[in-house]
Protein backbone atom coordinates (compact mmCIF):
# COMPACT_ATOMS: atom_id res chain seq x y z
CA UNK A 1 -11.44 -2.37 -11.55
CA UNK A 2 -7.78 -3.01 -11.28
CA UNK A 3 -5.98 -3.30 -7.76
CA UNK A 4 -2.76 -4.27 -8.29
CA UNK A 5 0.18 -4.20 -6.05
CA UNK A 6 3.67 -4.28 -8.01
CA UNK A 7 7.02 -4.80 -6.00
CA UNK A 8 10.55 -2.55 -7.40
CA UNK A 9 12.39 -3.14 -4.23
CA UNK A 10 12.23 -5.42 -0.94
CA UNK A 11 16.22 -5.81 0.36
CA UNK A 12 17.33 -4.31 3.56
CA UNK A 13 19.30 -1.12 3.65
CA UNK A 14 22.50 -2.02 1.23
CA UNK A 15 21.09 -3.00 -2.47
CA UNK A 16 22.65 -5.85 -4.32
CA UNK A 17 22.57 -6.37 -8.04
CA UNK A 18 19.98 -8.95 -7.62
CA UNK A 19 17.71 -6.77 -5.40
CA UNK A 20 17.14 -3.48 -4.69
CA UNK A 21 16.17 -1.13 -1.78
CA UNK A 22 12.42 -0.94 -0.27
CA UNK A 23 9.63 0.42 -3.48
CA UNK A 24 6.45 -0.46 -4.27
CA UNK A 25 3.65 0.75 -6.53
CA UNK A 26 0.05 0.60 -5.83
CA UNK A 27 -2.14 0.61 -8.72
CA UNK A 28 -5.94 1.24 -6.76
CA UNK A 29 -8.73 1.57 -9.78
CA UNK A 30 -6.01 3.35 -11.85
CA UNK A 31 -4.62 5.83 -8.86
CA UNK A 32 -1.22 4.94 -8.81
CA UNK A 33 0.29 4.50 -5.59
CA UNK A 34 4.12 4.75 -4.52
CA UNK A 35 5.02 3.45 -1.66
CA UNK A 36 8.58 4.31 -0.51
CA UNK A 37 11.16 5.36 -3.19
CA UNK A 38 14.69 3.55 -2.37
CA UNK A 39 17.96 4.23 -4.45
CA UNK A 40 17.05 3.10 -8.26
CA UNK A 41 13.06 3.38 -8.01
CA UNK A 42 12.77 4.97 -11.19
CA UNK A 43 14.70 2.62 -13.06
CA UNK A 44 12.58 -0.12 -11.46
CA UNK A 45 9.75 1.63 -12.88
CA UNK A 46 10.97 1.91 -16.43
CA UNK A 47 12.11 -1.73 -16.38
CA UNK A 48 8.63 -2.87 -15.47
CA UNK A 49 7.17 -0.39 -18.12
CA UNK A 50 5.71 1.60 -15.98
CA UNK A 51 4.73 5.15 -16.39
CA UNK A 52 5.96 6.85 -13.47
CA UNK A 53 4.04 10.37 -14.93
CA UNK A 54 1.11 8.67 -13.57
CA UNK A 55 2.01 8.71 -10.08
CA UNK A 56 0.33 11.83 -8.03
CA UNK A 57 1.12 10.30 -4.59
CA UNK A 58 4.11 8.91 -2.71
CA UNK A 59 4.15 8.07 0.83
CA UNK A 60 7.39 7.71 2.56
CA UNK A 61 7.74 5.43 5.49
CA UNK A 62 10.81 7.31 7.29
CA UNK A 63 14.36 8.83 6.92
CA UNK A 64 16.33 5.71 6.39
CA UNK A 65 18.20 6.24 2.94
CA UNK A 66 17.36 2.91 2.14
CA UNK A 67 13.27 3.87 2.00
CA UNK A 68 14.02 7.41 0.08
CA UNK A 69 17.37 7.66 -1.90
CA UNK A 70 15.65 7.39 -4.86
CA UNK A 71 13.32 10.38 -4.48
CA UNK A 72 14.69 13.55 -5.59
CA UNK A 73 15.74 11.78 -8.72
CA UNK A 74 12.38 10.41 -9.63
CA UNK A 75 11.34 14.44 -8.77
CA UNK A 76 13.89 15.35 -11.22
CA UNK A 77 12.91 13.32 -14.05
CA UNK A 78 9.39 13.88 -13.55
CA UNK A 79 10.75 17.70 -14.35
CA UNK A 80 12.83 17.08 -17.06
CA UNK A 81 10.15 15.16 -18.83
CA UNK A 82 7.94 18.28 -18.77
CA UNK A 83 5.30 17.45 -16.29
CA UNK A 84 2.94 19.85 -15.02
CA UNK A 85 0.55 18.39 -12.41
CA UNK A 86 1.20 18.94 -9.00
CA UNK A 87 2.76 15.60 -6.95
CA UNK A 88 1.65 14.91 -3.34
CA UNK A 89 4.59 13.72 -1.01
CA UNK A 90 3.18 12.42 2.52
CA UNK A 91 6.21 11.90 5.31
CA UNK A 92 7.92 13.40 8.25
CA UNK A 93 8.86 16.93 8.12
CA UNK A 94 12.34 16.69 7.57
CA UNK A 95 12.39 15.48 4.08
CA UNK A 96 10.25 18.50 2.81
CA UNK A 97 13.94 20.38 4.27
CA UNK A 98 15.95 17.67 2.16
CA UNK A 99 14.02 17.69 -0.64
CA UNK A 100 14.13 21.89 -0.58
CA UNK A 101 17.91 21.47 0.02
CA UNK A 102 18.60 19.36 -2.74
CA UNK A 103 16.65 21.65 -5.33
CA UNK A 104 18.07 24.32 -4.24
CA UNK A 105 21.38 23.26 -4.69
CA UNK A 106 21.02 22.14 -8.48
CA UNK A 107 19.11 25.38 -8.90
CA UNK A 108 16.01 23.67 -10.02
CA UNK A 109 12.73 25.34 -10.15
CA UNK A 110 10.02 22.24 -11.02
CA UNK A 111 7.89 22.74 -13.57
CA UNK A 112 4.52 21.88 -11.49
CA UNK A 113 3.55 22.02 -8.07
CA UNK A 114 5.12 20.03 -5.46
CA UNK A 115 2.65 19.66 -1.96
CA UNK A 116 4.09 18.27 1.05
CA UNK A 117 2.22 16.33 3.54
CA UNK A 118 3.64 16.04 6.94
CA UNK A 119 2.82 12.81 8.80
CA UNK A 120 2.33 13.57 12.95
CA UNK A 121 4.87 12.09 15.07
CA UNK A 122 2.67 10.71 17.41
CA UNK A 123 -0.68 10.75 16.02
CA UNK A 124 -2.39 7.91 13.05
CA UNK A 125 -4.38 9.74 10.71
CA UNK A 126 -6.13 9.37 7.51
CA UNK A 127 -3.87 10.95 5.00
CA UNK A 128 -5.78 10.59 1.76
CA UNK A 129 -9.23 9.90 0.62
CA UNK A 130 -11.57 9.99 -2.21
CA UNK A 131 -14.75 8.73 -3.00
CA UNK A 132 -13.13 5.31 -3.66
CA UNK A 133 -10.23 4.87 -1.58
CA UNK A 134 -9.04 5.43 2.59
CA UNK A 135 -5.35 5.92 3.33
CA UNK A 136 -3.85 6.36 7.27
CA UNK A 137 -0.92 5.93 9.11
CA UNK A 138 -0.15 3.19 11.21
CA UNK A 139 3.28 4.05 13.66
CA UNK A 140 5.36 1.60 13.85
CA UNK A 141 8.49 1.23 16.52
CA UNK A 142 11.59 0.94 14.71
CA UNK A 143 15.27 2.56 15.75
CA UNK A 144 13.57 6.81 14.20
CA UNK A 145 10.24 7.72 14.05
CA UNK A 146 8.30 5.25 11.15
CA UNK A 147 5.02 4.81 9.62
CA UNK A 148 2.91 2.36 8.08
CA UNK A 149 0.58 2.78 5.60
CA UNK A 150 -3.35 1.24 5.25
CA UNK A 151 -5.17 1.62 2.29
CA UNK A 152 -8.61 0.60 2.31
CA UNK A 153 -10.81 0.68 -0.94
CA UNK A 154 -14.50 1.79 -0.26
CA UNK A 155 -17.43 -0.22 -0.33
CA UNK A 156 -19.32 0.51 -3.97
CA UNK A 157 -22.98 0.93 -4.57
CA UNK A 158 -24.74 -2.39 -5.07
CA UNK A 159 -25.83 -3.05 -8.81
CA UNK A 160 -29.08 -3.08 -10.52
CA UNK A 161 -30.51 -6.33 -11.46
CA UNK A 162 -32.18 -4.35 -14.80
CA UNK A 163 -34.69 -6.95 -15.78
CA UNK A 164 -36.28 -7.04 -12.62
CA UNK A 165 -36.18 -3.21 -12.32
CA UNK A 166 -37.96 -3.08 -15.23
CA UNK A 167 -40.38 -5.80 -14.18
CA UNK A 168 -41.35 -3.66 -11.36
CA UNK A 169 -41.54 -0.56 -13.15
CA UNK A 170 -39.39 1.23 -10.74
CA UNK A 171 -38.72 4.89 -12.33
CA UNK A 172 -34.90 6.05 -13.40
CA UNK A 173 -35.03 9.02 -10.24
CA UNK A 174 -35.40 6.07 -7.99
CA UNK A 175 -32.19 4.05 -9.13
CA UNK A 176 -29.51 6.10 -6.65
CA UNK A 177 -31.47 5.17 -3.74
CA UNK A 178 -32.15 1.72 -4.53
CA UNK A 179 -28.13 1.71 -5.38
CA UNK A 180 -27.13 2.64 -1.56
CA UNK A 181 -29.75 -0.25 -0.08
CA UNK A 182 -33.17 1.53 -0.41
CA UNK A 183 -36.06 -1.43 -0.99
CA UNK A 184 -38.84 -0.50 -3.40
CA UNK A 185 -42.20 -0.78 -2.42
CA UNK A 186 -44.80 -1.73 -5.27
CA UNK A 187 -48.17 -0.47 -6.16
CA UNK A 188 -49.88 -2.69 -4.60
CA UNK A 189 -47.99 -1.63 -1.14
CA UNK A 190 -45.71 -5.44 -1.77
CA UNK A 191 -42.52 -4.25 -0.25
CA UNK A 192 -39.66 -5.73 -2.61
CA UNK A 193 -36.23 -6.10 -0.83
CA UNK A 194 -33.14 -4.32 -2.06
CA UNK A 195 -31.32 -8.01 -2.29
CA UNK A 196 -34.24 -8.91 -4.94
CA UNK A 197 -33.25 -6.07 -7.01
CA UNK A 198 -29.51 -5.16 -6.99
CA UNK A 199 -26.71 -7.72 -6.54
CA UNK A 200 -22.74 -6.86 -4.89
CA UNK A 201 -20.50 -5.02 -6.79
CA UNK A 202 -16.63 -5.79 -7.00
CA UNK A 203 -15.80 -6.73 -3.38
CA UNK A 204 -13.20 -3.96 -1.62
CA UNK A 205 -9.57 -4.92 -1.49
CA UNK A 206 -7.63 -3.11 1.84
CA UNK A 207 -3.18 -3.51 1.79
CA UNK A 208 -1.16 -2.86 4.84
CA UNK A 209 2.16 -1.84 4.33
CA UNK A 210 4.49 -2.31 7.97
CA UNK A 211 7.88 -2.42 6.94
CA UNK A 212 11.01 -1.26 9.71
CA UNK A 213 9.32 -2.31 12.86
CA UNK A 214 9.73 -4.62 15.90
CA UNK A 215 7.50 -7.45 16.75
CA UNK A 216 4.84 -4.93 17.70
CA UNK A 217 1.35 -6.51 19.04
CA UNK A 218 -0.14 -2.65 18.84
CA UNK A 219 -0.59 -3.56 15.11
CA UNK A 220 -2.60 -6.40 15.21
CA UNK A 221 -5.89 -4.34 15.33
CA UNK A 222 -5.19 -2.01 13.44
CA UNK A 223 -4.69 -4.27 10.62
CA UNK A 224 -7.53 -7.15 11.62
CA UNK A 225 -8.73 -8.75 8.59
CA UNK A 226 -6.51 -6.81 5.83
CA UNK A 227 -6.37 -8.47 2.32
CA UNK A 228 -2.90 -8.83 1.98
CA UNK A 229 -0.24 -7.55 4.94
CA UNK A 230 3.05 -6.50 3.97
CA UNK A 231 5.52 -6.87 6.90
CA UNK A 232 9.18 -6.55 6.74
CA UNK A 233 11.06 -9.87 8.03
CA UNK A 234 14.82 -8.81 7.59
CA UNK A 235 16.01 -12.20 9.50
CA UNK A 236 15.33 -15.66 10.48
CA UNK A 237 14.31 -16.31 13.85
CA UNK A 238 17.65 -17.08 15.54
CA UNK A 239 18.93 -13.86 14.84
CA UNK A 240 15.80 -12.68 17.39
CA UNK A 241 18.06 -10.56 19.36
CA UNK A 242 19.68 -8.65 16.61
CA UNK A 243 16.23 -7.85 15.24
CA UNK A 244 15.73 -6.16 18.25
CA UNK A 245 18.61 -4.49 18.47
CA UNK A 246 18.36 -2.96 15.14
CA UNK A 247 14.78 -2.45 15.25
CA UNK A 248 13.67 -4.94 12.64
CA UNK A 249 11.56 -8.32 12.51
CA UNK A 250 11.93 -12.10 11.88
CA UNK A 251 10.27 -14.14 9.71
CA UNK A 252 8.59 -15.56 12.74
CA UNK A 253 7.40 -12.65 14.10
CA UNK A 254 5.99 -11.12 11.21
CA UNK A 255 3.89 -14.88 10.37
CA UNK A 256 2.99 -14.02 14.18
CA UNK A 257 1.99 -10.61 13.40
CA UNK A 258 -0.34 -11.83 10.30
CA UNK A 259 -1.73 -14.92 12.32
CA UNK A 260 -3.02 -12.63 15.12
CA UNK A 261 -4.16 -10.33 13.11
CA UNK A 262 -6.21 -12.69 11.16
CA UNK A 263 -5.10 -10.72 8.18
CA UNK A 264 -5.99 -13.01 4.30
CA UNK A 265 -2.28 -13.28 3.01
CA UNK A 266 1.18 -12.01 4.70
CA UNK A 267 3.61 -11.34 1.73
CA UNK A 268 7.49 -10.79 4.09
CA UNK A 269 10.39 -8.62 2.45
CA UNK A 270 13.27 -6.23 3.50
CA UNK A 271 15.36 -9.01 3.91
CA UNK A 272 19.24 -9.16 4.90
CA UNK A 273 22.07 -9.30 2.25
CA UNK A 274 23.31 -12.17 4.54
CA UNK A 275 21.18 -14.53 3.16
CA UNK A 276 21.85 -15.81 0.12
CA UNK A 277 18.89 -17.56 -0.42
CA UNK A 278 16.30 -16.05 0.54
CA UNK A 279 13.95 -19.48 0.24
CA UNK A 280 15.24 -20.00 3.70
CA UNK A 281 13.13 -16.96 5.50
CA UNK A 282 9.75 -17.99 3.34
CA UNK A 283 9.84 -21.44 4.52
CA UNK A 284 10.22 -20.48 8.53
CA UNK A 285 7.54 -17.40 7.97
CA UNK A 286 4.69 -20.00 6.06
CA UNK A 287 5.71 -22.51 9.23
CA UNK A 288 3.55 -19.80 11.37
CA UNK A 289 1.03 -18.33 8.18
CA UNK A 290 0.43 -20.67 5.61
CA UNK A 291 -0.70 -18.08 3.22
CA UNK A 292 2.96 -16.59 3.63
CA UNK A 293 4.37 -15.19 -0.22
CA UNK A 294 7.50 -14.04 -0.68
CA UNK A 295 8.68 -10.44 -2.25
CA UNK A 296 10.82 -10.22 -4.96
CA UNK A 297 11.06 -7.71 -7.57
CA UNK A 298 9.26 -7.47 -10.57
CA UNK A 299 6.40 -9.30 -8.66
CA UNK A 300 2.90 -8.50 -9.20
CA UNK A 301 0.24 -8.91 -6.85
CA UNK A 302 -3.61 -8.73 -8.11
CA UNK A 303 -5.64 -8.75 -5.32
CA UNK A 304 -8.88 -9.76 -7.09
CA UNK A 305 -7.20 -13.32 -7.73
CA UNK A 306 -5.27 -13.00 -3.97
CA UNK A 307 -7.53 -15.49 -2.63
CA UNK A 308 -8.82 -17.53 -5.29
């Protein structure tokens, strides 16, 4: 099954022709994902061919314009293309007032049902789940309230092995058990192992997405072991002290981040329009995390070939 993480957007807060503000679309076993809406999301979308109907669930970091400019006119669109299922929006309360204000104002009455999901200002919570995927909060400490967002696939039923099944005669009522771990035992009172009869399925993927933050060592267990961490690394590491200042990262910090954390693969974005080559942030970041990738837009991230 597909897990597939696409990037529309990784600069800072002013867009450039080249690159575009924070977006990014998470396709998990065909649930489609997005992950903060900057200015121009939808056209991202369309230029990637990508059918933005299919999105039931957007998750919006904070209040920054650069994270959710482009919202109300991906709700628009969604309208005046005639859709009818409900959309889920998960963020701080004040948007649902933006988002009502902005309506409002053009007089629109949407077609199908919008829900709002407030995140808690001081509380991490699972805001999603399913019977195949886990999403929660993570706060992060940048210059307004912020959140990060986990989303961990869940472990699937082990496989039958059908040939030995059926050498063991082991009846069809008998296969959920033996699915969750159950062992069989025979006839003859032989006890047959559940490894001898199923095998793994598709290994879980997990993405953590911790962009507008500090260096902030709170994180690290929170996202120990995650497939592939997203962490914002708007400048290099000599410009330390006006990370800080403005409530951001270097590329340093967030390799530092991903090293403690002991996380697979660190992929850095939300860079700063002052560098013109952005080359220059990679390199320092894979100096700390050798498995350090670099976001750019229109890249596509399969996680079943992350670490191959």
């Amino acid at each position: 099954m597909p897990f597939k993480l696409t990037i529309l957007g990784c600069n800072s807060a002013i867009p450039t022709v080249e690159k575009h503000p924070t977006a990014q679309l998470l396709n998990a076993n065909e649930r489609f994902f997005l992950i903060d809406c900057g200015e121009g999301t939808q056209i991202r979308l369309k230029e990637y061919q990508l059918n933005f109907q299919r999105i039931n669930h957007i998750f919006i970091s904070h209040l920054h314009g650069d994270h959710y400019f482009g919202l109300i006119g991906l709700i628009s669109s969604m309208h005046l293309l005639g859709r009818n299922k409900g959309l889920h929006i998960y963020a701080y309360q004040e948007l649902k007032a933006i988002i009502d204000l902005q309506l409002s104002a053009s007089n629109t009455e949407l077609n199908y049902p919008l829900f709002f999901h407030p995140i808690s200002e001081t509380n991490e919570q699972i805001l999603y789940e399913d019977e195949k995927i886990c999403i929660s909060n993570v706060i992060l400490n940048h210059t307004i309230k912020c959140s990060g967002f986990i989303f961990k696939e869940k472990k699937s039923k082990r496989k039958i092995i059908k040939e030995i099944i059926e050498q063991y005669n082991i009846p069809f009522d008998k296969y959920n058990g033996i699915k969750e771990g159950a062992d069989w035992i025979a006839d003859n009172g032989e006890i047959i192992k559940n490894k001898v009869i199923t095998r793994e399925n598709t290994p879980v993927h997990s993405y953590a997405f911790c962009t507008d933050t500090i260096y902030n060592e709170a994180l690290i267990e929170k996202i120990k072991g995650i497939d592939l961490l997203y962490h914002e690394a708007t400048f290099k590491k000599d410009f330390a002290d006006r990370a800080k200042e403005t409530g951001h990262s270097t590329t340093y910090e967030a390799a530092t981040i991903a090293k403690k954390s002991a996380v697979k693969n660190l992929l850095i974005g939300h860079f700063s329009q002052r560098y013109k080559n952005i080359d220059e942030l990679f390199i320092e970041a894979k100096a700390t995390f050798k498995n350090t990738r670099l976001a750019e837009s229109g890249l596509v991230l399969d996680f079943n070939k992350l670490n191959k």
